[in-house]
C-alpha atoms as a PDB file:
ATOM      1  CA  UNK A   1     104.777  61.738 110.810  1.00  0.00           C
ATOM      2  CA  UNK A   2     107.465  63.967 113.212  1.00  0.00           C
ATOM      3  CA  UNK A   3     109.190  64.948 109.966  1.00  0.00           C
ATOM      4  CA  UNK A   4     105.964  66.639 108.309  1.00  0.00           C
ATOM      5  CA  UNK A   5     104.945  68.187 111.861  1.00  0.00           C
ATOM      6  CA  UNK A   6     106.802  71.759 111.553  1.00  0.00           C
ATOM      7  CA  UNK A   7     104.759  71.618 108.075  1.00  0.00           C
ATOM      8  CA  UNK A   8     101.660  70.805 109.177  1.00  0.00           C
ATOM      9  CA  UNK A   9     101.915  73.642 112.156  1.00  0.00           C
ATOM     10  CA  UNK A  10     102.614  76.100 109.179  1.00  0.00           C
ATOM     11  CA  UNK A  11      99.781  74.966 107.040  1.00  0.00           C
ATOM     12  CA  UNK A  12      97.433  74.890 109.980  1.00  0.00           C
ATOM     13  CA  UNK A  13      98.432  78.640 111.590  1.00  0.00           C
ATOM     14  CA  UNK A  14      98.585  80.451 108.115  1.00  0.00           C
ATOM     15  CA  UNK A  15      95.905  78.949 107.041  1.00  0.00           C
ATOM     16  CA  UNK A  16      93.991  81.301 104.469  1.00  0.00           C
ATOM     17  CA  UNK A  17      91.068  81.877 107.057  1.00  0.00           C
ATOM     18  CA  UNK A  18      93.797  82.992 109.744  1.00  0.00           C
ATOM     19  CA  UNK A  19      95.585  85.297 107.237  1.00  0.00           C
ATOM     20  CA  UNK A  20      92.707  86.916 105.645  1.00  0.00           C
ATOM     21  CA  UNK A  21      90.860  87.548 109.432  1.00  0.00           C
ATOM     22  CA  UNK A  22      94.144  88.905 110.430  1.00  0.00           C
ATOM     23  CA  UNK A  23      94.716  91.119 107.564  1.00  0.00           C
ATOM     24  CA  UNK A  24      91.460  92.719 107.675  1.00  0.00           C
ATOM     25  CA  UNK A  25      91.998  93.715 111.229  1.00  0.00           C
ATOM     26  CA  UNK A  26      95.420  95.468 110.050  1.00  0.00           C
ATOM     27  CA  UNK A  27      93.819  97.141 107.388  1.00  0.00           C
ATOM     28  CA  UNK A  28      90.990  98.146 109.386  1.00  0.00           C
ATOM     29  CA  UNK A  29      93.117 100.072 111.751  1.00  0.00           C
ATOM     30  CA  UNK A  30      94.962 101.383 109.417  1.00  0.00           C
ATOM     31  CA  UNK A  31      91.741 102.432 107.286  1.00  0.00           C
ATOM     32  CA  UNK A  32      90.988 104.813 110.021  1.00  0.00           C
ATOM     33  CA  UNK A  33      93.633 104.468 112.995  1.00  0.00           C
ATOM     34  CA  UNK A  34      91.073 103.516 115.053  1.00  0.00           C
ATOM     35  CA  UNK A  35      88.823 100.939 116.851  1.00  0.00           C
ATOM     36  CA  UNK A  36      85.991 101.317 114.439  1.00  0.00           C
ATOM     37  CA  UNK A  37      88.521 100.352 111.356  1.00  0.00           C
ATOM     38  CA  UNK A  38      88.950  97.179 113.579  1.00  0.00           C
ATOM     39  CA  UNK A  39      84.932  97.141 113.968  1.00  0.00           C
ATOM     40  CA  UNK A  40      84.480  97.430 110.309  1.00  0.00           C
ATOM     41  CA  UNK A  41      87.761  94.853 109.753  1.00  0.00           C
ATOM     42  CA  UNK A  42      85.773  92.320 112.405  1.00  0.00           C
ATOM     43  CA  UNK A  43      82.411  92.647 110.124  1.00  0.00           C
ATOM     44  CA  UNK A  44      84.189  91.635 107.008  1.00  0.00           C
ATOM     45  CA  UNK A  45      86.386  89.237 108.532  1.00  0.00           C
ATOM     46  CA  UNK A  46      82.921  87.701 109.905  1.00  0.00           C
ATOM     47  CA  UNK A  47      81.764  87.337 106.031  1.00  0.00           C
ATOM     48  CA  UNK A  48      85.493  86.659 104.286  1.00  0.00           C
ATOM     49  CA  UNK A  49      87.108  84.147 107.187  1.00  0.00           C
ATOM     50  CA  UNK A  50      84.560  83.282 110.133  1.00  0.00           C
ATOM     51  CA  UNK A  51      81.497  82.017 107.997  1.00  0.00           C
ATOM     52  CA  UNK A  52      83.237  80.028 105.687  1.00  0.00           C
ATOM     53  CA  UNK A  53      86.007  78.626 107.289  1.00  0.00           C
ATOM     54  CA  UNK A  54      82.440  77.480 109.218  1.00  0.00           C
ATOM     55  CA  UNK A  55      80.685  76.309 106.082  1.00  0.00           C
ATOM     56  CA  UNK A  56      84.478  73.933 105.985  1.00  0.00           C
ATOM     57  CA  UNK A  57      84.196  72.764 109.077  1.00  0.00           C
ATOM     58  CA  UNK A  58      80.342  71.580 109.169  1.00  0.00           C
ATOM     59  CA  UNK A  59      81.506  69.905 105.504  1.00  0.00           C
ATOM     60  CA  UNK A  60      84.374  67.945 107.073  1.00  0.00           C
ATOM     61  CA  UNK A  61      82.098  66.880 110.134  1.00  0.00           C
ATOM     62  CA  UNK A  62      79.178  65.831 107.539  1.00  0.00           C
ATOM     63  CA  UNK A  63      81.878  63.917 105.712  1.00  0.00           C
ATOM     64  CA  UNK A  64      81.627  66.112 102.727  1.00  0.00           C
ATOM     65  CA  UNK A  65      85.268  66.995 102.598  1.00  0.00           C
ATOM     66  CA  UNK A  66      87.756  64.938 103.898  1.00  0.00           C
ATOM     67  CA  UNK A  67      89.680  67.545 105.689  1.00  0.00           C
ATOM     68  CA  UNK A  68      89.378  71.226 107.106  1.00  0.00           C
ATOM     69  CA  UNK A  69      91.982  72.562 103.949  1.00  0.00           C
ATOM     70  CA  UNK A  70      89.859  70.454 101.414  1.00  0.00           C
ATOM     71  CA  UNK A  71      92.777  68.349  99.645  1.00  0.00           C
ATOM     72  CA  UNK A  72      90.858  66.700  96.905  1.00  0.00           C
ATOM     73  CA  UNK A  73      90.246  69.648  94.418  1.00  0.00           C
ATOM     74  CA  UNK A  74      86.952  67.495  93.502  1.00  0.00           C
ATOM     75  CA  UNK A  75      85.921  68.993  96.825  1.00  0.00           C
ATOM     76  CA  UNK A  76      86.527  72.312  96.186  1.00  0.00           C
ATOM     77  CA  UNK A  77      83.702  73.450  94.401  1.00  0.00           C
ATOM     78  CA  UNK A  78      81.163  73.811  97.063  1.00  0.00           C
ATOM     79  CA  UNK A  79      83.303  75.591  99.907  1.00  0.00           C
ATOM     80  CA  UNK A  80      84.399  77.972  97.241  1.00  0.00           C
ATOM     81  CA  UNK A  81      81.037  78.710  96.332  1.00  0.00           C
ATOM     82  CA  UNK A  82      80.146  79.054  99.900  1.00  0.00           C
ATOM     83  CA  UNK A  83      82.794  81.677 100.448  1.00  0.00           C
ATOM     84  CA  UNK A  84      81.632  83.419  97.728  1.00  0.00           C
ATOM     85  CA  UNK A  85      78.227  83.584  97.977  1.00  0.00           C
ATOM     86  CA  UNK A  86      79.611  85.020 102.511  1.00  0.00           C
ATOM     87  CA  UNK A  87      81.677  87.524 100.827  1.00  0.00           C
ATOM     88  CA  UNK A  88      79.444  88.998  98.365  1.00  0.00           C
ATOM     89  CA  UNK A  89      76.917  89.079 100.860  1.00  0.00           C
ATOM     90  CA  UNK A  90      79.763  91.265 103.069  1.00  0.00           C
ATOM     91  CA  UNK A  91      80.061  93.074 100.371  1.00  0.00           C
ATOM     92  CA  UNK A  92      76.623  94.169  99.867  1.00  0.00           C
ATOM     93  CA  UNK A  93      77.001  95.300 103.835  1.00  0.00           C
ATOM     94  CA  UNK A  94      79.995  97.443 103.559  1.00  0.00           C
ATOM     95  CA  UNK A  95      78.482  99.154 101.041  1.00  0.00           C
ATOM     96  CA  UNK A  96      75.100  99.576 102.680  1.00  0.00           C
ATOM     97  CA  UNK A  97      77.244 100.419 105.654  1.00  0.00           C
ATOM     98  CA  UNK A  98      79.596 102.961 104.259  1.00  0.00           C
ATOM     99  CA  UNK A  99      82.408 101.130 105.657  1.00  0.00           C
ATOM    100  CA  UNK A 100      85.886 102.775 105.100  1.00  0.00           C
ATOM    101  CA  UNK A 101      87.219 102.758 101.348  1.00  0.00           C
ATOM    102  CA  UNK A 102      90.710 100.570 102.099  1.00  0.00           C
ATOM    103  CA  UNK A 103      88.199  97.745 103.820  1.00  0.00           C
ATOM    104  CA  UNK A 104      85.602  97.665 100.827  1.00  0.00           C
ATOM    105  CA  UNK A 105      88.901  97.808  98.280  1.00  0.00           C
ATOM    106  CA  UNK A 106      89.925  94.490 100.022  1.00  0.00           C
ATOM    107  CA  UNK A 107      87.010  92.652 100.116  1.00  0.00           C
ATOM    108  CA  UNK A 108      86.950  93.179  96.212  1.00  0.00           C
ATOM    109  CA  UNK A 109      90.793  91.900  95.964  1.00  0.00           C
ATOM    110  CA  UNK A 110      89.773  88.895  98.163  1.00  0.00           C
ATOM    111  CA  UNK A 111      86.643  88.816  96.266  1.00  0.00           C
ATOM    112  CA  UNK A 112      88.952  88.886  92.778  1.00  0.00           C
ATOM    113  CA  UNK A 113      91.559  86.483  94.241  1.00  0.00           C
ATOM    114  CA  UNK A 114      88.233  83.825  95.153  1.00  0.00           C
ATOM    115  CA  UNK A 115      86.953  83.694  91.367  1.00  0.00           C
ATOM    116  CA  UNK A 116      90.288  83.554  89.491  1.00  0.00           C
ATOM    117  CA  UNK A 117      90.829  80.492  92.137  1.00  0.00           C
ATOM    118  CA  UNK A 118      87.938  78.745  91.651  1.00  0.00           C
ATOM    119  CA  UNK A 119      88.365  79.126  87.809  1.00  0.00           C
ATOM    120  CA  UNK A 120      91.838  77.516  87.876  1.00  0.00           C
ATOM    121  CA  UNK A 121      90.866  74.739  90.405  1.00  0.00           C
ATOM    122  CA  UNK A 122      87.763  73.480  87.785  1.00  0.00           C
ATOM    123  CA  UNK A 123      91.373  72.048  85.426  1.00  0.00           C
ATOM    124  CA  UNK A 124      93.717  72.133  88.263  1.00  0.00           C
ATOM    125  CA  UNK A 125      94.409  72.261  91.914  1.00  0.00           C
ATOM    126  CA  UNK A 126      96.450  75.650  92.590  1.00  0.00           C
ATOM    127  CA  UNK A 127      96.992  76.486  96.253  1.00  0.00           C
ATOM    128  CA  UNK A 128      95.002  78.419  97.983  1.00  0.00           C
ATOM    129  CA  UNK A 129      97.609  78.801 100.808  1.00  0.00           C
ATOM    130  CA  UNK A 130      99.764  80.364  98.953  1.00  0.00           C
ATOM    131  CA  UNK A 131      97.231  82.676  97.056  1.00  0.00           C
ATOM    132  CA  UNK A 132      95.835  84.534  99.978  1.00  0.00           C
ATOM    133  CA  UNK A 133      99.539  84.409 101.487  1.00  0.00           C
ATOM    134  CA  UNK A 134     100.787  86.414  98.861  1.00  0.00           C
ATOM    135  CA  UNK A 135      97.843  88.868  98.419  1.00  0.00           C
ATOM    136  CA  UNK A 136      98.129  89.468 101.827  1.00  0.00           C
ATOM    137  CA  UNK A 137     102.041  89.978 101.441  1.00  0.00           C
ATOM    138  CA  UNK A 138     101.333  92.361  98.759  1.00  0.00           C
ATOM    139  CA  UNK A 139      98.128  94.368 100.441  1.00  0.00           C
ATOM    140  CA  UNK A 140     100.144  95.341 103.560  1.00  0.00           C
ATOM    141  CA  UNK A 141     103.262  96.060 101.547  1.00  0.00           C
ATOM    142  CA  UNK A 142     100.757  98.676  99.497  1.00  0.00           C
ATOM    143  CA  UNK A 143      99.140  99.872 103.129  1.00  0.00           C
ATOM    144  CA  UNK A 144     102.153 100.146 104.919  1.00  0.00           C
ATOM    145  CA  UNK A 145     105.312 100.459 102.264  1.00  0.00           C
ATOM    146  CA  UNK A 146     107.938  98.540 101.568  1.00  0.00           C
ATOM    147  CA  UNK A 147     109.322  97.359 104.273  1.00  0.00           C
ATOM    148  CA  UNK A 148     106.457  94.342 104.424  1.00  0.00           C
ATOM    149  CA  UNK A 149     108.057  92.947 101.592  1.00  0.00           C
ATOM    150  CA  UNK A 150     109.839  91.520 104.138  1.00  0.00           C
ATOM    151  CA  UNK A 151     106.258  88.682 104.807  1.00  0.00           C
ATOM    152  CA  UNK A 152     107.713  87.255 101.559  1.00  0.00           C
ATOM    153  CA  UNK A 153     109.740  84.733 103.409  1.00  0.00           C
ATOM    154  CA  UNK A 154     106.503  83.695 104.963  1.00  0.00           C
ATOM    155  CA  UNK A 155     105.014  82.781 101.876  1.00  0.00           C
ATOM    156  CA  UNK A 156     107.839  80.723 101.218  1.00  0.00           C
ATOM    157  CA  UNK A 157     107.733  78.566 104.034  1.00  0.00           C
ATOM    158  CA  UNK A 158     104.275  78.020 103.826  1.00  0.00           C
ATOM    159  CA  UNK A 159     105.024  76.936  99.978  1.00  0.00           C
ATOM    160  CA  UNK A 160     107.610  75.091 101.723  1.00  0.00           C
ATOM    161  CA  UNK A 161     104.469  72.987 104.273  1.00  0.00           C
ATOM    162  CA  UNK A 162     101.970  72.556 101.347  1.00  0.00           C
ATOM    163  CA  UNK A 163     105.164  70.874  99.326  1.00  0.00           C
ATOM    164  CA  UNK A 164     106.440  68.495 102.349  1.00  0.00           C
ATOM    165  CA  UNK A 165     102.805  67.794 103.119  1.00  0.00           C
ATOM    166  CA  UNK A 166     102.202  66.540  99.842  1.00  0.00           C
ATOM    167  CA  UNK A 167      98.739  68.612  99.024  1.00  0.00           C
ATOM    168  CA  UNK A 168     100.573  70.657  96.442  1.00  0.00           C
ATOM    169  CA  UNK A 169     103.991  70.600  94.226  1.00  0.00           C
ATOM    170  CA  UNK A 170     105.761  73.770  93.617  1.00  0.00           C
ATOM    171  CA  UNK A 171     104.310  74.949  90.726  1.00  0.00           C
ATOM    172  CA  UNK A 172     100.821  74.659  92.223  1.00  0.00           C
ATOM    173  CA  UNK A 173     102.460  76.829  94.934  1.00  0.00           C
ATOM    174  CA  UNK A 174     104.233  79.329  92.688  1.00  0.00           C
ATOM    175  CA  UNK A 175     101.036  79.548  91.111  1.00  0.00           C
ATOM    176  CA  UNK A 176      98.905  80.257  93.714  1.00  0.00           C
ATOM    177  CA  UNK A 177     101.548  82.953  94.922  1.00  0.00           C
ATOM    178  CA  UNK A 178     101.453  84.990  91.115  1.00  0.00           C
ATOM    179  CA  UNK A 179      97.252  84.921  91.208  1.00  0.00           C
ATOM    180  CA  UNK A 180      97.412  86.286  95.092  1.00  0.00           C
ATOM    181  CA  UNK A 181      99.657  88.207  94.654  1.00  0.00           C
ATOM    182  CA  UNK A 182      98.778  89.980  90.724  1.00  0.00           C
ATOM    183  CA  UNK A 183      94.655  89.983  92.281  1.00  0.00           C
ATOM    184  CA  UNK A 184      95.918  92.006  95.400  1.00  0.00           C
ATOM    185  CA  UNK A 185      97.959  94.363  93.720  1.00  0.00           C
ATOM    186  CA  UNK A 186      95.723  95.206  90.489  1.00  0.00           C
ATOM    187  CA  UNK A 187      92.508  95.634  92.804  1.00  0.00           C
ATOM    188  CA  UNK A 188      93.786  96.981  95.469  1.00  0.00           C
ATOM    189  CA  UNK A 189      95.966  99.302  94.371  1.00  0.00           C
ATOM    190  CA  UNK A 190      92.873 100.473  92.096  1.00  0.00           C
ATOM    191  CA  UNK A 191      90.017 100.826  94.543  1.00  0.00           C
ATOM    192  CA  UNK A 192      91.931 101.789  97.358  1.00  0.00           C
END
């Protein structure tokens, strides 16, 4: 177990809900350079991170899901429906809102990145780790240039945690990585 610890604090502190609440607090500053980008980055966050990673954690207490990163892609189906059903409903209130353009263009990625995830985990179990990782690699490297190319070692090592944990092998994680990263920068990069 002491060997698979450094992995398991990876996994556990870049875990998708942590990475996409934190990225759409950077991209709601920089959506307006203000406090009311991180207002409008804190209401989507709410809908994209907060309520579902909820929805996962009353599952796993229920005994629906056997752990808080739901291992057994059998399990999948219902958080990822959950999440979906949180972020279109978001969706529906940044637009009624008028939130700020770079906010509402990544909902839609995360939204884009969700679906093409789902539809791969119905044959195969693709990591989801590594999927937001990498879109989140590739949305501030669009916000804020290229110099956040250098978060690509991140997604590495948390390839690197899914692997030594034994949830995923490496082409589950490489996988994950293109979809993130290819949902992030088509969507993005076109509704921003």
């Amino acid at each position: 177990m002491t060997e698979t610890r450094p992995a398991r604090l990876v996994t556990d502190a870049l875990a998708p809900a942590n990475l996409v609440i934190a990225v759409l607090l950077i991209i709601g500053w920089h959506s307006t350079h203000s406090l009311t980008g991180v207002g409008w980055g804190l209401l989507a966050a709410l809908f994209c991170g907060g309520i579902p990673f909820a929805v996962i954690i009353v599952g796993v207490r229920r005994g629906n899901w056997t752990d808080k990163h739901v291992r057994i892609r059998q399990q999948r189906a219902v958080p990822l429906l959950a999440t979906m059903a949180s972020v279109l409903v978001g969706i529906a209130l940044l637009l009624v809102l008028d939130a700020p353009r770079e906010i509402f263009a990544l909902v839609i990625a995360m939204l884009a990145g969700l679906i093409l995830t789902m539809l791969v985990t119905v044959w195969w179990k693709i990591s989801v780790h590594t999927a937001v990782a990498a879109g989140v690699a590739v949305v501030l490297a669009i916000a804020y240039g290229p110099t956040m190319t250098a978060l690509v070692p991140i997604v590495a090592l948390i390839a690197w945690s899914r692997i030594t944990l034994r949830d995923h092998t490496p082409p589950q994680t490489l996988a994950g990585a293109a979809l993130g990263a290819l949902a992030a920068a088509v969507v993005f990069t076109s509704l921003r």
